[in-house]
C-alpha atoms as a PDB file:
ATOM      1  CA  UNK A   1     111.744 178.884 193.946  1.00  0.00           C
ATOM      2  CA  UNK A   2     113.865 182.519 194.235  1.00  0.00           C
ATOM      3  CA  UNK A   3     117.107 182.389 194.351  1.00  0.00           C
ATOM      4  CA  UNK A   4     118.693 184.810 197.412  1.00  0.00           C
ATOM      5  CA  UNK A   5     119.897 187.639 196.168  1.00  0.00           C
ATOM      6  CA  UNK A   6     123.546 187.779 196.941  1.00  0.00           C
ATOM      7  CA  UNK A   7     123.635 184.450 194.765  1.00  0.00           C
ATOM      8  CA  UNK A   8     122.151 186.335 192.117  1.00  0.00           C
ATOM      9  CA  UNK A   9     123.944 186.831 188.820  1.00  0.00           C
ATOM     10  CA  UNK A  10     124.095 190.556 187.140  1.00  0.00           C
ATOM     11  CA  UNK A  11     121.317 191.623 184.974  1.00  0.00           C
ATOM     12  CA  UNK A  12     122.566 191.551 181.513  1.00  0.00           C
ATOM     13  CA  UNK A  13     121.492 195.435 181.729  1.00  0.00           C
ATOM     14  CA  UNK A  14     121.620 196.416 184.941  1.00  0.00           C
ATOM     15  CA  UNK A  15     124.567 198.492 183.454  1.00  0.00           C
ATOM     16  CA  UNK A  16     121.844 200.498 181.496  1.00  0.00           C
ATOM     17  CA  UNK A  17     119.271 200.347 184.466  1.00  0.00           C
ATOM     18  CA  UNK A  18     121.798 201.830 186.886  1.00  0.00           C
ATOM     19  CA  UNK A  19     122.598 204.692 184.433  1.00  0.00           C
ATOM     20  CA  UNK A  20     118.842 205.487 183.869  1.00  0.00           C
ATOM     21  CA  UNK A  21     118.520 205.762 187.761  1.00  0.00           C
ATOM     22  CA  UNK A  22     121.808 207.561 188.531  1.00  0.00           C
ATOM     23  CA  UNK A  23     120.741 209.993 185.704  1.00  0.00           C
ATOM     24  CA  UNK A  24     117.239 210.604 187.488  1.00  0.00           C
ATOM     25  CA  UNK A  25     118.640 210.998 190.878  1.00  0.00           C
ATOM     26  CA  UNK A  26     121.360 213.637 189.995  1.00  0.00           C
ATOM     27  CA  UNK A  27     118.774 215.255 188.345  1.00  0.00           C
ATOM     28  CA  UNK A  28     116.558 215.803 191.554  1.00  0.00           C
ATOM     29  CA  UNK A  29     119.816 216.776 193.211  1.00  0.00           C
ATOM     30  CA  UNK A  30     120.595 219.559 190.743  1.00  0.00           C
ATOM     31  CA  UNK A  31     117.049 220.909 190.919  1.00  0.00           C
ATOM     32  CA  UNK A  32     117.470 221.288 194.480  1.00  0.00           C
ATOM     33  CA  UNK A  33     120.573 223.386 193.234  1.00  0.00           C
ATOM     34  CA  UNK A  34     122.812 220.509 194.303  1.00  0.00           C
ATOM     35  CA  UNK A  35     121.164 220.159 197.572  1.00  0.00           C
ATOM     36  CA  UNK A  36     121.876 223.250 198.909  1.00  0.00           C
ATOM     37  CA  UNK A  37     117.443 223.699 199.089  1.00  0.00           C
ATOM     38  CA  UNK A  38     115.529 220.720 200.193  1.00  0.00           C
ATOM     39  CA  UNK A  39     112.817 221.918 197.345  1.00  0.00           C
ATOM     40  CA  UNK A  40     113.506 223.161 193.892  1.00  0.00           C
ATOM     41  CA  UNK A  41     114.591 226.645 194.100  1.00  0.00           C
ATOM     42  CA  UNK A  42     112.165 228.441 192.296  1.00  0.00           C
ATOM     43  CA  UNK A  43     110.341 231.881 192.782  1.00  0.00           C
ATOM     44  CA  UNK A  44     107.086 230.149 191.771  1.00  0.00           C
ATOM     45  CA  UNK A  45     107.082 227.354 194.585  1.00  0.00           C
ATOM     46  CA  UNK A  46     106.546 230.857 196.933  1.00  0.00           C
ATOM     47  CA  UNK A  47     103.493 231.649 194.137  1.00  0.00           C
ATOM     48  CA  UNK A  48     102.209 227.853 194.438  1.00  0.00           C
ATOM     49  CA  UNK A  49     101.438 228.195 198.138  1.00  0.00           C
ATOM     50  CA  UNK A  50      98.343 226.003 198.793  1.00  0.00           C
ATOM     51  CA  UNK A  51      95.502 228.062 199.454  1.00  0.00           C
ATOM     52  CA  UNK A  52      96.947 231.692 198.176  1.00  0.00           C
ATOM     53  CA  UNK A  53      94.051 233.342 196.932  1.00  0.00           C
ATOM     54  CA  UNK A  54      94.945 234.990 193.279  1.00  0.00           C
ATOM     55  CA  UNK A  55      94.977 238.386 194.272  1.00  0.00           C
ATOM     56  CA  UNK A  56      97.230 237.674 197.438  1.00  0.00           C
ATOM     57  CA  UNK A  57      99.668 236.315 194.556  1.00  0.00           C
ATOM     58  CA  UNK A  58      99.086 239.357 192.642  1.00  0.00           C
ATOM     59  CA  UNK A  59     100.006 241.449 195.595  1.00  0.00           C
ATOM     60  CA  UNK A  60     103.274 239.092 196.706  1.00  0.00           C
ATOM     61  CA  UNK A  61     104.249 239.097 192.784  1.00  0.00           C
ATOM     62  CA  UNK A  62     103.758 243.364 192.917  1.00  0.00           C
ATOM     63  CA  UNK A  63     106.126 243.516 196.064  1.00  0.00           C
ATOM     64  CA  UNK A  64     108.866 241.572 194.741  1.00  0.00           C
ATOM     65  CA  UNK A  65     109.189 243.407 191.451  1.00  0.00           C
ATOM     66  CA  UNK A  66     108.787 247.112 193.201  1.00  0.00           C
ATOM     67  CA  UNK A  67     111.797 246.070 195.194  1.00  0.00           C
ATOM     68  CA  UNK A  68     113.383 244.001 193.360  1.00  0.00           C
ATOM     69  CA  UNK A  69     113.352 240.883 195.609  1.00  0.00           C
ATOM     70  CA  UNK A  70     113.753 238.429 192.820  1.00  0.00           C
ATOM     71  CA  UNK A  71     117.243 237.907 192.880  1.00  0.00           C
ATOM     72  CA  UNK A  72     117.137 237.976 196.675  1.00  0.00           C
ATOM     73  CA  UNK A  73     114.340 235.383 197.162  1.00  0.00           C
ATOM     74  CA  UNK A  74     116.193 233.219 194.383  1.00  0.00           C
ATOM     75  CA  UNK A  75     119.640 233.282 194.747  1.00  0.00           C
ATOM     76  CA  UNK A  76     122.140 232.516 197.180  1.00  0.00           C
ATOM     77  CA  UNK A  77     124.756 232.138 194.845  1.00  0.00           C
ATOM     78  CA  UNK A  78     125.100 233.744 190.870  1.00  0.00           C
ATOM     79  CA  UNK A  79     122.854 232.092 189.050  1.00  0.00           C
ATOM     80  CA  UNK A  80     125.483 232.208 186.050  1.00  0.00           C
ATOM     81  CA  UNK A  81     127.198 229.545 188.092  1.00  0.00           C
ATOM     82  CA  UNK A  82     124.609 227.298 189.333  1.00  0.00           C
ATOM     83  CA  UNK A  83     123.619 227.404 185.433  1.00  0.00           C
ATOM     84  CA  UNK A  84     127.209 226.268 184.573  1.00  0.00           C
ATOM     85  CA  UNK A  85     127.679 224.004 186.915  1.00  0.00           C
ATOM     86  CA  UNK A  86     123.854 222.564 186.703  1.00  0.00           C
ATOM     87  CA  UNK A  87     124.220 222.115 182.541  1.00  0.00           C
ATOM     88  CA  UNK A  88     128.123 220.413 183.066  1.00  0.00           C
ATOM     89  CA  UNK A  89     126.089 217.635 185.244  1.00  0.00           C
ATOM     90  CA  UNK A  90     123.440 217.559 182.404  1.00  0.00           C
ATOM     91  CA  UNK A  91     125.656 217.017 179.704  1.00  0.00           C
ATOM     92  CA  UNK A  92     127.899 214.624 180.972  1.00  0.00           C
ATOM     93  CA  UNK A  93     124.735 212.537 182.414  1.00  0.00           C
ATOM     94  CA  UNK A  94     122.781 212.903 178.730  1.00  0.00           C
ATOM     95  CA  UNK A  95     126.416 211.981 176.553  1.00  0.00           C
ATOM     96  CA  UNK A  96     126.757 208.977 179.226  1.00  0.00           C
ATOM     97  CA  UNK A  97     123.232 207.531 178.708  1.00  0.00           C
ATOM     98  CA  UNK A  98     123.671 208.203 174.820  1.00  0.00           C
ATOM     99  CA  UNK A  99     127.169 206.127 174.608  1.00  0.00           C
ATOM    100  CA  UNK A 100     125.517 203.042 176.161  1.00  0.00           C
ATOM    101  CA  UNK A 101     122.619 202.969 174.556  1.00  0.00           C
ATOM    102  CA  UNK A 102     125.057 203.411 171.423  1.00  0.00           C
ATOM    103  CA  UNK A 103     127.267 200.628 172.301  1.00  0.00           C
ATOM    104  CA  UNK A 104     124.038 198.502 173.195  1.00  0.00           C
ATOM    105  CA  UNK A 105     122.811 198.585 169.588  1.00  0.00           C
ATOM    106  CA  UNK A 106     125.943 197.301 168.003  1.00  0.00           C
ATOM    107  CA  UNK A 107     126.242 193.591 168.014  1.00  0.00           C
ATOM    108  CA  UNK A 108     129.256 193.115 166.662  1.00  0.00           C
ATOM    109  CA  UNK A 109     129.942 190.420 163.725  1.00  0.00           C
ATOM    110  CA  UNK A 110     133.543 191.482 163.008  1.00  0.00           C
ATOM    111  CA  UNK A 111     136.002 193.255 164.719  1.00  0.00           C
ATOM    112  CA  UNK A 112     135.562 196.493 163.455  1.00  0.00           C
ATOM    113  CA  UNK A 113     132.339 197.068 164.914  1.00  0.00           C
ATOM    114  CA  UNK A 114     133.480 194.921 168.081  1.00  0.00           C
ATOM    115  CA  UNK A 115     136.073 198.227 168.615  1.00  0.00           C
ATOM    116  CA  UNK A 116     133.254 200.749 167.724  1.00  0.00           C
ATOM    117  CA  UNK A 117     131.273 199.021 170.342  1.00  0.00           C
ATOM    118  CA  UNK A 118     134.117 199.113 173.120  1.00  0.00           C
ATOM    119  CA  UNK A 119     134.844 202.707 172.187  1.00  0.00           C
ATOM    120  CA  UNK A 120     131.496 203.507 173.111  1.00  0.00           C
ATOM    121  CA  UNK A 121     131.607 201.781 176.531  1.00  0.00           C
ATOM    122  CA  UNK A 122     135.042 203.543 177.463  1.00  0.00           C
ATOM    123  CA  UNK A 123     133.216 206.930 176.517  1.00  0.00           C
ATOM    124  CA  UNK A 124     130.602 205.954 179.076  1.00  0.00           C
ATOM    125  CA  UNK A 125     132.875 204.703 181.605  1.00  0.00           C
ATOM    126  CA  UNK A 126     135.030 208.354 180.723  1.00  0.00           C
ATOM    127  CA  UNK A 127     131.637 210.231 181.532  1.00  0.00           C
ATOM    128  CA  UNK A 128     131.630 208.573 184.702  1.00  0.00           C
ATOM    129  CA  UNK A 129     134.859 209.640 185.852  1.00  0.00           C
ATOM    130  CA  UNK A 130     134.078 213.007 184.510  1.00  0.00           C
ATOM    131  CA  UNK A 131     130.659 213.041 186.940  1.00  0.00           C
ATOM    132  CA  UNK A 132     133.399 212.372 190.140  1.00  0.00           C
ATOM    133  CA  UNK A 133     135.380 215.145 189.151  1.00  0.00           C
ATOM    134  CA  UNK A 134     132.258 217.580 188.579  1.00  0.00           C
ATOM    135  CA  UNK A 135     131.284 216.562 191.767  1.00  0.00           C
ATOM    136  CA  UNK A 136     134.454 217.242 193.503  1.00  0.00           C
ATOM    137  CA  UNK A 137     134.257 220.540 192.181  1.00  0.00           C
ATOM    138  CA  UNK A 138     130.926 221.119 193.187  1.00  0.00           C
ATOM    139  CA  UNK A 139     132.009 220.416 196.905  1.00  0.00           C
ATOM    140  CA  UNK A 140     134.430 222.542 196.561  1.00  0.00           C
ATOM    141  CA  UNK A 141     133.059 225.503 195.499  1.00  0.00           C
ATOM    142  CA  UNK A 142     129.533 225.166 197.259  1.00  0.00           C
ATOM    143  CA  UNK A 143     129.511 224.404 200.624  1.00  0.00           C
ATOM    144  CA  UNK A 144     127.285 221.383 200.464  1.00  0.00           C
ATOM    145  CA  UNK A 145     127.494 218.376 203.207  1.00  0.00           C
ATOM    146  CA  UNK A 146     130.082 216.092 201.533  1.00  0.00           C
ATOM    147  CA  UNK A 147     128.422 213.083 203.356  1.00  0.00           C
ATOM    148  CA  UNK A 148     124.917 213.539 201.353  1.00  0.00           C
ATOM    149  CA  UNK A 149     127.013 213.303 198.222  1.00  0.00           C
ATOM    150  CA  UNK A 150     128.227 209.888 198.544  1.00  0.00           C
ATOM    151  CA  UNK A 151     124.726 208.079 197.679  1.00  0.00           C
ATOM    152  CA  UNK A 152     125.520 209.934 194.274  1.00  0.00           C
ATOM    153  CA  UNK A 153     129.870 208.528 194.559  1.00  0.00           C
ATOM    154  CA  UNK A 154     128.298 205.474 195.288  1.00  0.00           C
ATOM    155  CA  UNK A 155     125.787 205.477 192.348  1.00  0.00           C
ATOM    156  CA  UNK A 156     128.715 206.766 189.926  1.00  0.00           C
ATOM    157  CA  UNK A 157     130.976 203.977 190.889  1.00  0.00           C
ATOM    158  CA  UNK A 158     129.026 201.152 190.843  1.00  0.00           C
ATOM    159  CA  UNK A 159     127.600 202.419 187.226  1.00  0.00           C
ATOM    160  CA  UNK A 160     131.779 202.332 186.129  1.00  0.00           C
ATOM    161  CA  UNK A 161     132.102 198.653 187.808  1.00  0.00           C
ATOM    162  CA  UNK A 162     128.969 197.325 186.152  1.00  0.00           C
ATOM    163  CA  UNK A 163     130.002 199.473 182.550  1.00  0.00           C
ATOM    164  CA  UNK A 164     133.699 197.350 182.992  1.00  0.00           C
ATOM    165  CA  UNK A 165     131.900 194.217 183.587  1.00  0.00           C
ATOM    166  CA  UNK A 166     130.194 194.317 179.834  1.00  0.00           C
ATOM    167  CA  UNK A 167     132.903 195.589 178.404  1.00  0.00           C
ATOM    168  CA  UNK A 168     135.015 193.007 179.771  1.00  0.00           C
ATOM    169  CA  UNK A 169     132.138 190.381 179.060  1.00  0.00           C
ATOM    170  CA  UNK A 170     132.566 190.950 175.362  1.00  0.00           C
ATOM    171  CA  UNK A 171     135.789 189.571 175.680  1.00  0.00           C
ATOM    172  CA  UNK A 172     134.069 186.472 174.633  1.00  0.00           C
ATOM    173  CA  UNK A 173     132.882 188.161 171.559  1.00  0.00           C
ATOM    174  CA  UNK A 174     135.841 189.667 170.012  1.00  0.00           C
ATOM    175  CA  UNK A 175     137.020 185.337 170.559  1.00  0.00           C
ATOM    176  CA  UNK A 176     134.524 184.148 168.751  1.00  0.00           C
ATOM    177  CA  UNK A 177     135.144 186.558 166.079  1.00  0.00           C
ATOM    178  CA  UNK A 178     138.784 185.956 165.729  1.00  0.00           C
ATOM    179  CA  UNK A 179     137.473 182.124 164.992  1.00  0.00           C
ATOM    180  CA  UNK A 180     135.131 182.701 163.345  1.00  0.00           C
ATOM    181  CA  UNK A 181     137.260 184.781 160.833  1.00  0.00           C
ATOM    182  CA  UNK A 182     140.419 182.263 161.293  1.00  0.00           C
ATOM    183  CA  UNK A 183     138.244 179.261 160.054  1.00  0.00           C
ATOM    184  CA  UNK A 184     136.978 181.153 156.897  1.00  0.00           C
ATOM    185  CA  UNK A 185     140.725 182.420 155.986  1.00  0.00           C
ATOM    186  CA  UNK A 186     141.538 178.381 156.222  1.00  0.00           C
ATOM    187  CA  UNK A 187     138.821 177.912 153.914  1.00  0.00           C
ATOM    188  CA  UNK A 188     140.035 180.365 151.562  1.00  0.00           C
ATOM    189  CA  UNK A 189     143.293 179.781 151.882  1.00  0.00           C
ATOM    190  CA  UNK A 190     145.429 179.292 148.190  1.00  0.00           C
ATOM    191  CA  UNK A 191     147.241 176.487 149.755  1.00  0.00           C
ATOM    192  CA  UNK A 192     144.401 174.371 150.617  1.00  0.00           C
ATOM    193  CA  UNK A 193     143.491 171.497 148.209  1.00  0.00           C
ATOM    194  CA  UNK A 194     139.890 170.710 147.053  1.00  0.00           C
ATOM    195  CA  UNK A 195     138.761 167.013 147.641  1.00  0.00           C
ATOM    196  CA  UNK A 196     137.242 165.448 144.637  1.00  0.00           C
END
Protein backbone atom coordinates (compact mmCIF):
# COMPACT_ATOMS: atom_id res chain seq x y z
CA UNK A 1 0.00 0.00 0.00
CA UNK A 2 1.40 3.83 -1.07
CA UNK A 3 1.20 6.20 1.15
CA UNK A 4 -0.41 9.75 -0.46
CA UNK A 5 1.98 11.96 -1.07
CA UNK A 6 1.32 14.99 1.01
CA UNK A 7 1.70 12.41 4.01
CA UNK A 8 4.94 11.63 2.72
CA UNK A 9 8.07 12.27 4.75
CA UNK A 10 11.28 14.10 3.00
CA UNK A 11 13.73 12.02 1.21
CA UNK A 12 16.75 11.86 3.31
CA UNK A 13 18.37 13.44 -0.03
CA UNK A 14 15.98 15.09 -1.72
CA UNK A 15 18.22 18.08 -0.58
CA UNK A 16 20.92 16.66 -3.03
CA UNK A 17 18.25 15.55 -5.70
CA UNK A 18 16.76 19.04 -5.83
CA UNK A 19 20.25 20.61 -6.31
CA UNK A 20 21.16 18.12 -9.14
CA UNK A 21 17.85 19.22 -10.91
CA UNK A 22 17.95 22.97 -10.16
CA UNK A 23 21.60 22.77 -11.47
CA UNK A 24 20.35 21.07 -14.84
CA UNK A 25 17.51 23.37 -15.35
CA UNK A 26 19.48 26.70 -14.95
CA UNK A 27 21.72 25.24 -17.16
CA UNK A 28 19.16 24.89 -20.13
CA UNK A 29 18.10 28.39 -19.17
CA UNK A 30 21.57 29.89 -19.61
CA UNK A 31 22.08 28.11 -22.93
CA UNK A 32 19.10 29.72 -24.15
CA UNK A 33 21.13 32.91 -23.01
CA UNK A 34 18.82 33.18 -20.00
CA UNK A 35 15.79 32.73 -22.02
CA UNK A 36 16.02 35.51 -24.04
CA UNK A 37 16.13 32.53 -27.36
CA UNK A 38 13.79 29.66 -27.08
CA UNK A 39 16.91 27.50 -28.68
CA UNK A 40 20.53 27.72 -27.82
CA UNK A 41 21.95 30.67 -29.45
CA UNK A 42 24.41 29.39 -31.61
CA UNK A 43 25.60 30.23 -35.25
CA UNK A 44 25.73 26.47 -35.94
CA UNK A 45 21.94 25.65 -35.10
CA UNK A 46 21.49 28.05 -38.58
CA UNK A 47 24.37 25.41 -40.16
CA UNK A 48 22.36 22.28 -38.63
CA UNK A 49 19.25 23.03 -40.67
CA UNK A 50 17.70 19.61 -41.54
CA UNK A 51 18.10 18.93 -45.02
CA UNK A 52 20.90 21.79 -45.98
CA UNK A 53 22.80 20.24 -48.56
CA UNK A 54 26.79 20.79 -47.76
CA UNK A 55 27.48 23.14 -50.31
CA UNK A 56 24.32 25.34 -49.45
CA UNK A 57 26.21 25.48 -45.92
CA UNK A 58 29.32 26.28 -47.63
CA UNK A 59 27.66 29.11 -49.42
CA UNK A 60 25.55 30.46 -46.08
CA UNK A 61 29.01 30.01 -44.06
CA UNK A 62 30.88 32.23 -47.23
CA UNK A 63 28.13 35.03 -46.85
CA UNK A 64 28.37 35.51 -43.28
CA UNK A 65 32.13 35.85 -43.11
CA UNK A 66 32.30 38.29 -46.42
CA UNK A 67 30.01 40.51 -44.43
CA UNK A 68 30.66 39.90 -41.37
CA UNK A 69 27.22 38.70 -40.14
CA UNK A 70 28.55 36.69 -37.28
CA UNK A 71 28.21 38.99 -34.62
CA UNK A 72 24.88 40.10 -36.08
CA UNK A 73 23.29 36.62 -36.42
CA UNK A 74 24.72 35.87 -32.78
CA UNK A 75 24.39 38.58 -30.65
CA UNK A 76 21.84 40.71 -29.33
CA UNK A 77 23.71 41.73 -26.51
CA UNK A 78 27.97 41.74 -25.94
CA UNK A 79 28.84 38.54 -25.71
CA UNK A 80 31.52 39.66 -22.98
CA UNK A 81 28.46 39.96 -20.81
CA UNK A 82 26.35 37.07 -21.50
CA UNK A 83 29.87 35.22 -20.86
CA UNK A 84 30.06 36.95 -17.41
CA UNK A 85 26.93 36.66 -16.44
CA UNK A 86 26.50 32.89 -17.98
CA UNK A 87 29.97 31.64 -15.97
CA UNK A 88 28.67 33.68 -12.43
CA UNK A 89 25.48 31.17 -12.74
CA UNK A 90 28.00 28.30 -13.46
CA UNK A 91 30.11 28.81 -10.68
CA UNK A 92 27.85 29.43 -8.05
CA UNK A 93 25.64 26.27 -9.31
CA UNK A 94 29.10 23.92 -9.56
CA UNK A 95 30.56 25.42 -5.76
CA UNK A 96 26.79 24.69 -4.50
CA UNK A 97 26.63 21.05 -5.73
CA UNK A 98 30.38 20.60 -4.51
CA UNK A 99 29.56 21.90 -0.73
CA UNK A 100 26.78 19.30 -0.36
CA UNK A 101 28.20 16.62 -1.69
CA UNK A 102 31.15 17.75 0.75
CA UNK A 103 29.06 18.00 3.75
CA UNK A 104 27.32 14.59 2.67
CA UNK A 105 30.57 12.65 3.06
CA UNK A 106 31.34 13.73 6.55
CA UNK A 107 29.61 11.74 9.18
CA UNK A 108 30.55 13.29 11.98
CA UNK A 109 31.90 11.31 15.24
CA UNK A 110 32.98 14.40 17.20
CA UNK A 111 32.25 17.81 17.08
CA UNK A 112 34.88 19.03 15.11
CA UNK A 113 33.89 17.42 12.07
CA UNK A 114 30.08 17.94 13.12
CA UNK A 115 31.10 22.00 12.50
CA UNK A 116 33.10 21.14 9.28
CA UNK A 117 30.00 19.43 8.17
CA UNK A 118 27.55 22.43 9.03
CA UNK A 119 30.03 24.84 7.49
CA UNK A 120 29.62 23.10 4.40
CA UNK A 121 25.79 23.19 4.40
CA UNK A 122 25.74 27.07 5.22
CA UNK A 123 28.17 27.45 2.11
CA UNK A 124 25.48 25.70 0.10
CA UNK A 125 22.63 27.40 1.55
CA UNK A 126 25.08 30.92 0.91
CA UNK A 127 25.27 29.76 -2.87
CA UNK A 128 21.69 29.72 -2.91
CA UNK A 129 21.13 33.10 -1.85
CA UNK A 130 23.89 34.13 -4.11
CA UNK A 131 21.79 32.34 -7.27
CA UNK A 132 18.61 34.94 -6.13
CA UNK A 133 20.75 37.77 -6.27
CA UNK A 134 22.42 36.73 -9.75
CA UNK A 135 19.14 36.36 -10.86
CA UNK A 136 17.88 39.65 -9.80
CA UNK A 137 20.58 41.07 -11.63
CA UNK A 138 20.00 39.24 -14.59
CA UNK A 139 16.36 40.75 -14.71
CA UNK A 140 17.62 43.71 -14.36
CA UNK A 141 19.95 44.14 -16.85
CA UNK A 142 18.28 41.85 -19.60
CA UNK A 143 14.94 42.39 -20.30
CA UNK A 144 13.71 38.88 -19.75
CA UNK A 145 9.89 38.07 -18.61
CA UNK A 146 10.28 38.13 -14.79
CA UNK A 147 7.29 35.65 -14.57
CA UNK A 148 9.32 32.71 -16.51
CA UNK A 149 11.96 33.18 -13.85
CA UNK A 150 10.08 32.15 -10.92
CA UNK A 151 10.05 28.20 -11.77
CA UNK A 152 13.92 28.87 -11.25
CA UNK A 153 12.96 31.35 -7.52
CA UNK A 154 10.92 28.58 -6.83
CA UNK A 155 13.56 25.83 -7.48
CA UNK A 156 16.26 28.05 -5.51
CA UNK A 157 14.09 28.36 -2.51
CA UNK A 158 12.85 25.21 -1.95
CA UNK A 159 16.66 23.81 -2.46
CA UNK A 160 17.54 26.54 0.78
CA UNK A 161 14.34 25.09 2.81
CA UNK A 162 15.23 21.47 2.17
CA UNK A 163 19.41 22.43 2.72
CA UNK A 164 17.99 24.05 6.43
CA UNK A 165 16.03 21.02 7.07
CA UNK A 166 19.42 18.68 7.19
CA UNK A 167 21.25 21.02 8.67
CA UNK A 168 18.81 21.46 11.29
CA UNK A 169 18.26 17.54 11.34
CA UNK A 170 21.80 17.08 12.55
CA UNK A 171 20.84 18.75 15.50
CA UNK A 172 20.35 15.31 16.75
CA UNK A 173 23.87 14.51 15.93
CA UNK A 174 25.90 17.14 17.46
CA UNK A 175 23.40 15.60 20.90
CA UNK A 176 24.48 12.49 20.64
CA UNK A 177 27.96 13.58 20.42
CA UNK A 178 27.94 15.82 23.37
CA UNK A 179 26.84 12.34 25.26
CA UNK A 180 28.59 10.45 23.90
CA UNK A 181 31.76 12.51 24.84
CA UNK A 182 30.14 13.50 28.44
CA UNK A 183 29.88 9.72 29.39
CA UNK A 184 33.57 8.95 28.42
CA UNK A 185 34.92 12.22 30.41
CA UNK A 186 32.83 10.48 33.52
CA UNK A 187 34.69 7.49 32.82
CA UNK A 188 37.89 9.15 32.86
CA UNK A 189 37.30 11.32 35.30
CA UNK A 190 40.32 11.50 38.35
CA UNK A 191 37.61 11.65 40.85
CA UNK A 192 35.90 8.53 40.03
CA UNK A 193 36.71 5.41 42.16
CA UNK A 194 37.42 1.92 40.67
CA UNK A 195 35.20 -0.95 42.13
CA UNK A 196 37.16 -3.92 43.20
Amino acid sequence: MSVLKNKRSVSSMEFYHNAIMLRKEITLLLLRDFGIKDKVRSIKALYGVQGMEPEDEKKFREIIAKYEMTAKVIEEYPAWLIDKMRSSMMNIMHNMVMNITQANTIYPVCESEFYDRRNFQNHAIGNCEQLLQEMQYIISIIPVDAQKYMRYVDMIEKEIALLKGWRKSDNRILKKIKETEAKKAEGTSPNTKKQV
